[in-house]
PDB file of N, CA and C in Angstrom:
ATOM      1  N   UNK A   1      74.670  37.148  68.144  1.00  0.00           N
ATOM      2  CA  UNK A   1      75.695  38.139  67.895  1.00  0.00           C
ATOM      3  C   UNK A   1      75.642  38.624  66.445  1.00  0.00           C
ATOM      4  N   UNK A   2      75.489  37.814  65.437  1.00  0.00           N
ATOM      5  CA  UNK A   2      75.465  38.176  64.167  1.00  0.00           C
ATOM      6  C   UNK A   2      74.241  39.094  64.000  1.00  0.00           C
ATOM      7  N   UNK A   3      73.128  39.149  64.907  1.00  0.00           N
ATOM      8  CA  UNK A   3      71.986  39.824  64.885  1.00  0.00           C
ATOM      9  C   UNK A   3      72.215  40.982  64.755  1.00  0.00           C
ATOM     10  N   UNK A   4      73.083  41.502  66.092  1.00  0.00           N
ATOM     11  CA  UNK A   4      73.596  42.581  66.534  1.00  0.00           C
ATOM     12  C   UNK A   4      74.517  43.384  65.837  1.00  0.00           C
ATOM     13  N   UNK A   5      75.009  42.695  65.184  1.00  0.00           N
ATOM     14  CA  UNK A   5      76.246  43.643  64.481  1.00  0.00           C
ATOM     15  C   UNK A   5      75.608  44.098  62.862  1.00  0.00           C
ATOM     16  N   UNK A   6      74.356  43.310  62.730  1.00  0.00           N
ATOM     17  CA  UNK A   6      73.717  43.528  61.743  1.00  0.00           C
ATOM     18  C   UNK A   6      74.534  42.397  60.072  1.00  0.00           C
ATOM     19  N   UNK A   7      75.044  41.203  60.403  1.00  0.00           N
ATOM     20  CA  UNK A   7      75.726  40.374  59.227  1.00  0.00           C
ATOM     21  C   UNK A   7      74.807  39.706  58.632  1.00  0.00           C
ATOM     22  N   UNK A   8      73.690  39.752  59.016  1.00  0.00           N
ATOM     23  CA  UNK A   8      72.373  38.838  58.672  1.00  0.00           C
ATOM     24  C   UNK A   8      71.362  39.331  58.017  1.00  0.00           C
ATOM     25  N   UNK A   9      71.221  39.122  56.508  1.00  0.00           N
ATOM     26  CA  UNK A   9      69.794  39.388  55.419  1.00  0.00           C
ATOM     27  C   UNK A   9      68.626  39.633  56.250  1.00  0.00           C
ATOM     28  N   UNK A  10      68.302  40.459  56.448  1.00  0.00           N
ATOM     29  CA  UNK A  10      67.027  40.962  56.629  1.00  0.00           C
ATOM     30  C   UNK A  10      65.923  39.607  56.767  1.00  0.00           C
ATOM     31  N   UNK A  11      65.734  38.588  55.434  1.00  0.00           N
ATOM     32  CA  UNK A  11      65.240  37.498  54.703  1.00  0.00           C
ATOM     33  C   UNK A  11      66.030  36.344  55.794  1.00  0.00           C
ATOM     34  N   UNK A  12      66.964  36.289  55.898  1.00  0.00           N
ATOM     35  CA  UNK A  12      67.687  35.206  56.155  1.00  0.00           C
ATOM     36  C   UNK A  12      66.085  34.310  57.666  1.00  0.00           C
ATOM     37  N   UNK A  13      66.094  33.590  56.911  1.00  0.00           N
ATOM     38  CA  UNK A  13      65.487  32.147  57.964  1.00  0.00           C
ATOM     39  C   UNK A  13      65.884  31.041  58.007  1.00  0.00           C
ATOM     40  N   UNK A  14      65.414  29.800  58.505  1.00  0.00           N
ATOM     41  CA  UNK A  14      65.261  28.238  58.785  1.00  0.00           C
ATOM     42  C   UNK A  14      66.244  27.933  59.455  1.00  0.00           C
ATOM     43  N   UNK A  15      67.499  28.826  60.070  1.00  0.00           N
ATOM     44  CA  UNK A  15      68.799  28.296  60.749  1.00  0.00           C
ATOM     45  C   UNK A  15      68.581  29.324  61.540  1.00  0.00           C
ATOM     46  N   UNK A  16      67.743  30.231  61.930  1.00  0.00           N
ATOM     47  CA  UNK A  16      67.926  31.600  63.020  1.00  0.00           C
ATOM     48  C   UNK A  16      66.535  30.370  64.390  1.00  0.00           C
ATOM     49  N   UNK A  17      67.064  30.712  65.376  1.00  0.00           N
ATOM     50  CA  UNK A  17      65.681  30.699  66.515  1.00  0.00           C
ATOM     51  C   UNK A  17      64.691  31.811  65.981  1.00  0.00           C
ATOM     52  N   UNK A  18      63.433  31.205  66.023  1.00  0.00           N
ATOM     53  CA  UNK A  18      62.219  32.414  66.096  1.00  0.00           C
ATOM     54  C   UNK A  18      62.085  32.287  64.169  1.00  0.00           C
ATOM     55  N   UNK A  19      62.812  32.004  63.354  1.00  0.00           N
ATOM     56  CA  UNK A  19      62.608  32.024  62.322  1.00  0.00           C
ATOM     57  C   UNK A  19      62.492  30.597  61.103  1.00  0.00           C
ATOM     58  N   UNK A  20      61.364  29.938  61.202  1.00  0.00           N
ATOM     59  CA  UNK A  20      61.674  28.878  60.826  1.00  0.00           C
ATOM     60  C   UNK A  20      61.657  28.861  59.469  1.00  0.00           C
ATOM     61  N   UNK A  21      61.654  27.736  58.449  1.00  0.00           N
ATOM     62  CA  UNK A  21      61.331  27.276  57.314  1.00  0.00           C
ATOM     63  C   UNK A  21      59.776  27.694  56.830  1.00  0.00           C
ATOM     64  N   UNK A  22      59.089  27.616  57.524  1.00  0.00           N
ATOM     65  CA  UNK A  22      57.633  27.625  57.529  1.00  0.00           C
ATOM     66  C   UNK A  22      57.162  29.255  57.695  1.00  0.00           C
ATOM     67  N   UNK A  23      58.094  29.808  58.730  1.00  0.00           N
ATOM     68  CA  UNK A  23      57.681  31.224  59.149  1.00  0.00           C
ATOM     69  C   UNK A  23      58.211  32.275  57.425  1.00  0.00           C
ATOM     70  N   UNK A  24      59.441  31.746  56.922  1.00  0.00           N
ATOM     71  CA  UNK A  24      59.987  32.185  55.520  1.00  0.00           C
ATOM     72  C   UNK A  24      58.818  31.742  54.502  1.00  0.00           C
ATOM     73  N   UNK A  25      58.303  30.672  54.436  1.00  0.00           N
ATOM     74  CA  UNK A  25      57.317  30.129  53.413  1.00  0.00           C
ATOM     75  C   UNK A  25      56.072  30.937  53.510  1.00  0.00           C
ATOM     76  N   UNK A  26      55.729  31.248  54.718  1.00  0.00           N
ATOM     77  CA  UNK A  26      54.519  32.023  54.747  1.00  0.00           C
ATOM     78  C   UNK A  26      54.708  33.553  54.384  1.00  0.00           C
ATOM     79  N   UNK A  27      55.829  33.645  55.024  1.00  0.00           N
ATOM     80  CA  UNK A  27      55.932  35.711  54.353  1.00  0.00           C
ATOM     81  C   UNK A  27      56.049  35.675  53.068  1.00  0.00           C
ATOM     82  N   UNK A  28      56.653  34.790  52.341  1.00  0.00           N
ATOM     83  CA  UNK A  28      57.010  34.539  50.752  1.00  0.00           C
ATOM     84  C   UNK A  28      55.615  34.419  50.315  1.00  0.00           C
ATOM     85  N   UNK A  29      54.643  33.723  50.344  1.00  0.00           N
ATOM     86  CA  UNK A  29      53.083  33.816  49.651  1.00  0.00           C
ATOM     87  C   UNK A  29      52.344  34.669  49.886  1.00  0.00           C
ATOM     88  N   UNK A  30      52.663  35.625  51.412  1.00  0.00           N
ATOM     89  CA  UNK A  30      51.967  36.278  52.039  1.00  0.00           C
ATOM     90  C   UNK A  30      51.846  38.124  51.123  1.00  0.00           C
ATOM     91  N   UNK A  31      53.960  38.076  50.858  1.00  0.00           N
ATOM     92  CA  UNK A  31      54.333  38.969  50.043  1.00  0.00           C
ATOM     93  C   UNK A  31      53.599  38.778  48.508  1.00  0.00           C
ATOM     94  N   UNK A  32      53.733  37.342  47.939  1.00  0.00           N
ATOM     95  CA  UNK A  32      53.319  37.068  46.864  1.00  0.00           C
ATOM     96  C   UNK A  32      51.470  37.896  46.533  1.00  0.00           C
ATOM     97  N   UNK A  33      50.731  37.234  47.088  1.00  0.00           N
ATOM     98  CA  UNK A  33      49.263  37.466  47.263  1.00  0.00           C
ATOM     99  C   UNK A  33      49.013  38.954  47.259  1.00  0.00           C
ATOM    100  N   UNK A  34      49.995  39.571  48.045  1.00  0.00           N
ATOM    101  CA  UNK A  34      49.705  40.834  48.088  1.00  0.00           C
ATOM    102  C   UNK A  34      50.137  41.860  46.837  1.00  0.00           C
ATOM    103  N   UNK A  35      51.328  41.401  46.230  1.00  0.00           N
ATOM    104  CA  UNK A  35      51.914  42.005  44.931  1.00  0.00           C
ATOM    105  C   UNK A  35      50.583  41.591  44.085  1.00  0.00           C
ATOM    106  N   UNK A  36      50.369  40.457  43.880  1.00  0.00           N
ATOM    107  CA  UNK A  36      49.152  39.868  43.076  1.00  0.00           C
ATOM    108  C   UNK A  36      47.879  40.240  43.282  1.00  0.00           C
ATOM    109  N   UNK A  37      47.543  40.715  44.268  1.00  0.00           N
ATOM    110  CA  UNK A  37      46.272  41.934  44.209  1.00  0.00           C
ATOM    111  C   UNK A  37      46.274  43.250  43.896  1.00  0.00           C
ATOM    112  N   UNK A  38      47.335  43.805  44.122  1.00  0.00           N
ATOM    113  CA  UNK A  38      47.562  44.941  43.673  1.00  0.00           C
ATOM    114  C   UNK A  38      47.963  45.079  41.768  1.00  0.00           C
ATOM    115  N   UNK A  39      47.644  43.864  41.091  1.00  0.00           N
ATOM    116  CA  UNK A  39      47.959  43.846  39.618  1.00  0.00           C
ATOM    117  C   UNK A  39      49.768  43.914  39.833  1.00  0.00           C
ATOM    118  N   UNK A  40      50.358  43.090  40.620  1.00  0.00           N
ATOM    119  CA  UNK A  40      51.177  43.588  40.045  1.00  0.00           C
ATOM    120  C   UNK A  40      52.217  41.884  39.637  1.00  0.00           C
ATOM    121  N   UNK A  41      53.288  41.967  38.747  1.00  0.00           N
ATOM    122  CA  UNK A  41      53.921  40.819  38.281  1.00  0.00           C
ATOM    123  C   UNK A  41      54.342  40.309  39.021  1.00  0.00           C
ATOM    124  N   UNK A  42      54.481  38.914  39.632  1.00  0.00           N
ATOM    125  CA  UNK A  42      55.542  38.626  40.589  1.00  0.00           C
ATOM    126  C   UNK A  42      55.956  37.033  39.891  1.00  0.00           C
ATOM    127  N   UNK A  43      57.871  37.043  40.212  1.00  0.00           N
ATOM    128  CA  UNK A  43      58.291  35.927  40.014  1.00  0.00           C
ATOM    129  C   UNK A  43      59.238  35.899  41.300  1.00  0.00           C
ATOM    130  N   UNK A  44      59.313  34.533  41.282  1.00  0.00           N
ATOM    131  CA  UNK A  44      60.443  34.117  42.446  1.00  0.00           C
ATOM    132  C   UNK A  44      61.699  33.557  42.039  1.00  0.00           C
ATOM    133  N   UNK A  45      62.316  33.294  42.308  1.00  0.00           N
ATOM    134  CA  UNK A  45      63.866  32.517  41.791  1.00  0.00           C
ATOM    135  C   UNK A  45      64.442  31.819  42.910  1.00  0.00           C
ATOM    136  N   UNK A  46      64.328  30.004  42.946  1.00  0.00           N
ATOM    137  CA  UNK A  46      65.457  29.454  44.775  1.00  0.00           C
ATOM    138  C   UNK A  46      66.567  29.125  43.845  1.00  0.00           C
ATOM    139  N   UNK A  47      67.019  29.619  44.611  1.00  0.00           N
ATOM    140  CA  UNK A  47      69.127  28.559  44.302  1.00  0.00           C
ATOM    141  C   UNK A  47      69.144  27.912  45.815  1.00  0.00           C
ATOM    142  N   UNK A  48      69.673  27.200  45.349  1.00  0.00           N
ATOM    143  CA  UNK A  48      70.652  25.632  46.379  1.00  0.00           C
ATOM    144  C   UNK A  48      71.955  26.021  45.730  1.00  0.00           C
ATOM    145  N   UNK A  49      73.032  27.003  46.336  1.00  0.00           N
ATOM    146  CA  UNK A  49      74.218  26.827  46.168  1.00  0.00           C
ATOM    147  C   UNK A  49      74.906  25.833  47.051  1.00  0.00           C
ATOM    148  N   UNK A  50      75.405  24.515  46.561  1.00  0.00           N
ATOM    149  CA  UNK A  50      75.992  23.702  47.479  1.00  0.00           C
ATOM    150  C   UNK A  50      77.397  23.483  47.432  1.00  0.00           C
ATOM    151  N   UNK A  51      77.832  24.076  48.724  1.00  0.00           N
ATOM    152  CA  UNK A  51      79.066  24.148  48.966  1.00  0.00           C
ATOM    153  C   UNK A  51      79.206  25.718  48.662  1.00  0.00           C
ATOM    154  N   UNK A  52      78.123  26.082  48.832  1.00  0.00           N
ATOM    155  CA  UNK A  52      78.758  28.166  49.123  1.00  0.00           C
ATOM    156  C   UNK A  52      79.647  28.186  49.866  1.00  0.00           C
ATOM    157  N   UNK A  53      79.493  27.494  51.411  1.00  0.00           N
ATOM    158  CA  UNK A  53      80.209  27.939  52.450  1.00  0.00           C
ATOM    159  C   UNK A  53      81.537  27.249  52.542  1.00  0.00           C
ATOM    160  N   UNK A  54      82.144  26.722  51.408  1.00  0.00           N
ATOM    161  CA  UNK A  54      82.986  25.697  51.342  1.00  0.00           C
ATOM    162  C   UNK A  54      84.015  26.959  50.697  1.00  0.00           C
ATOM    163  N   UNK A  55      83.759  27.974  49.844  1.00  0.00           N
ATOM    164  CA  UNK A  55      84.628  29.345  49.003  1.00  0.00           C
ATOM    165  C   UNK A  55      84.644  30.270  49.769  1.00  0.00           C
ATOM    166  N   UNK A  56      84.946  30.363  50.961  1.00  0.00           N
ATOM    167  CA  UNK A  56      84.908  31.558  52.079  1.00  0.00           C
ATOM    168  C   UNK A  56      85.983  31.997  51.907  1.00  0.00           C
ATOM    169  N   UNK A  57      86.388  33.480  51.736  1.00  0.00           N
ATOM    170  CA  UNK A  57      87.709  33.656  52.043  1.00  0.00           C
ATOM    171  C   UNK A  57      87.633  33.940  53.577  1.00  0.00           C
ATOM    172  N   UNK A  58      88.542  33.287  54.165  1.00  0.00           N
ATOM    173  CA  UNK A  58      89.083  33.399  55.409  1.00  0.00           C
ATOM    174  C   UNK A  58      89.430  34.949  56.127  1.00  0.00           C
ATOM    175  N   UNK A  59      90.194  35.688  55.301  1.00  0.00           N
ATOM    176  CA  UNK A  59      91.025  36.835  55.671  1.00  0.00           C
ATOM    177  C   UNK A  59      89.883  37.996  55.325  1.00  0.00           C
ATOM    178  N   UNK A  60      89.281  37.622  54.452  1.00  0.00           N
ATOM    179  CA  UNK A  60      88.163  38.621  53.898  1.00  0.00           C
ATOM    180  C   UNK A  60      87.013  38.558  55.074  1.00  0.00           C
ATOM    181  N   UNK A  61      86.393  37.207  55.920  1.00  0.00           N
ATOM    182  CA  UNK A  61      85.403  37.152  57.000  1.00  0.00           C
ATOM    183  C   UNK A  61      86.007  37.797  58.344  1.00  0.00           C
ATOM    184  N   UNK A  62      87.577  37.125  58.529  1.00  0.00           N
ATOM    185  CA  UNK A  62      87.919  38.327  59.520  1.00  0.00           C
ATOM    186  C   UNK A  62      88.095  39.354  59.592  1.00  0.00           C
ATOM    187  N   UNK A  63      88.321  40.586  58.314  1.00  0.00           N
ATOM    188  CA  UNK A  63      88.049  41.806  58.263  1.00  0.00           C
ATOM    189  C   UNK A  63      87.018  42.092  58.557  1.00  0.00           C
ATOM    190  N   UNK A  64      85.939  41.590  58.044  1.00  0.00           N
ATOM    191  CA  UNK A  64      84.668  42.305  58.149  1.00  0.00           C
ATOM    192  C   UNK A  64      84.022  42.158  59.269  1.00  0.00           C
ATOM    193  N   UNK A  65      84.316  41.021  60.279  1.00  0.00           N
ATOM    194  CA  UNK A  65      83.749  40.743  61.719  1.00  0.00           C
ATOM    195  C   UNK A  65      84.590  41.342  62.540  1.00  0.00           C
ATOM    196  N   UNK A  66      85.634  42.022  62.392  1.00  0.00           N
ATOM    197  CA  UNK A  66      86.734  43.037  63.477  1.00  0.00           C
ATOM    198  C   UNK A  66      86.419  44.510  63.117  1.00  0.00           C
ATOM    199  N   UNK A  67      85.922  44.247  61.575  1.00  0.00           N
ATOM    200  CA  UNK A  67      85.612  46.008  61.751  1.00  0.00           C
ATOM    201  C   UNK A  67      84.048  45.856  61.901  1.00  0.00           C
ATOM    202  N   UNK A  68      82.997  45.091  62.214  1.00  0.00           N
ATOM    203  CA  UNK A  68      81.447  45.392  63.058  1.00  0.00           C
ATOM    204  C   UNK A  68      81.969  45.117  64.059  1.00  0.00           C
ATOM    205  N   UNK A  69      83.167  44.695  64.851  1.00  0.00           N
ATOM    206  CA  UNK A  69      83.179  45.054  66.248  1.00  0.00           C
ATOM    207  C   UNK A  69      82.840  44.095  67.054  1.00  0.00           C
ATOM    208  N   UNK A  70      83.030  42.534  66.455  1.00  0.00           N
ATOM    209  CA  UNK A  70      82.867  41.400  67.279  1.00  0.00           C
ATOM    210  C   UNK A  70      83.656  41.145  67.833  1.00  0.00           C
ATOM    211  N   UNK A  71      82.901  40.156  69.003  1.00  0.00           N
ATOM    212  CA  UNK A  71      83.953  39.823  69.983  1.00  0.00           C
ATOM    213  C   UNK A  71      85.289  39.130  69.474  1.00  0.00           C
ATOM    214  N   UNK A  72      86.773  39.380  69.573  1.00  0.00           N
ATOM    215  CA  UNK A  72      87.641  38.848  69.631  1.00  0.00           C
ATOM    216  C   UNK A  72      87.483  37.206  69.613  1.00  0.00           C
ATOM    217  N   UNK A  73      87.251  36.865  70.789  1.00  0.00           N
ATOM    218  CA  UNK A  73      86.811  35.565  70.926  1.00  0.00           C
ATOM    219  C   UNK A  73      86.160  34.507  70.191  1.00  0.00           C
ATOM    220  N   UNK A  74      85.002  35.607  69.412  1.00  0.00           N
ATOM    221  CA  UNK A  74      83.810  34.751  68.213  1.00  0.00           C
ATOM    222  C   UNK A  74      84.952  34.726  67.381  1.00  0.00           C
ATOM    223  N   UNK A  75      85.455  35.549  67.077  1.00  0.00           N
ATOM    224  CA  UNK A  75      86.445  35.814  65.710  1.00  0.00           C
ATOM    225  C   UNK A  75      87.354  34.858  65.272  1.00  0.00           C
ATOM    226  N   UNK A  76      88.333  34.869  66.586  1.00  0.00           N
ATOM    227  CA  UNK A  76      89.307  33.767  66.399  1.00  0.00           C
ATOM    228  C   UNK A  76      88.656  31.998  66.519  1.00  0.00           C
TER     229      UNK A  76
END
């Protein structure tokens, strides 16, 4: 459902079906190699924010999942 309504990074992997840890690791070197033949600079940057999902505003996630038009049901 989150697919569908479009709430999901483009990037986002390792917690989707069809998208693993490994399938993200390979487009990441794959992208890399290719910037790097073409001369061009590349850096990367990981964060581990732990406990992102712990600062959710509540009232702010149900706005935004009632106005893409999710199901009632997922919502509540």
């Amino acid at each position: 459902m989150a697919r569908m309504v479009r709430l999901l990074n483009c990037h986002q992997c390792s917690s989707l079906a069809c998208l693993s840890t490994s399938d993200g690791s390979t487009t990441l070197i794959y992208n890399i190699k290719t910037l790097q033949m073409a001369k061009r600079k590349v850096s990367t940057l990981f964060l581990n924010i732990k406990g992102g999902l712990d600062n959710i505003n509540p009232q702010l996630l149900y706005g935004m999942l009632t106005s893409r038009s999710v199901n009632p049901y997922l919502v509540s």
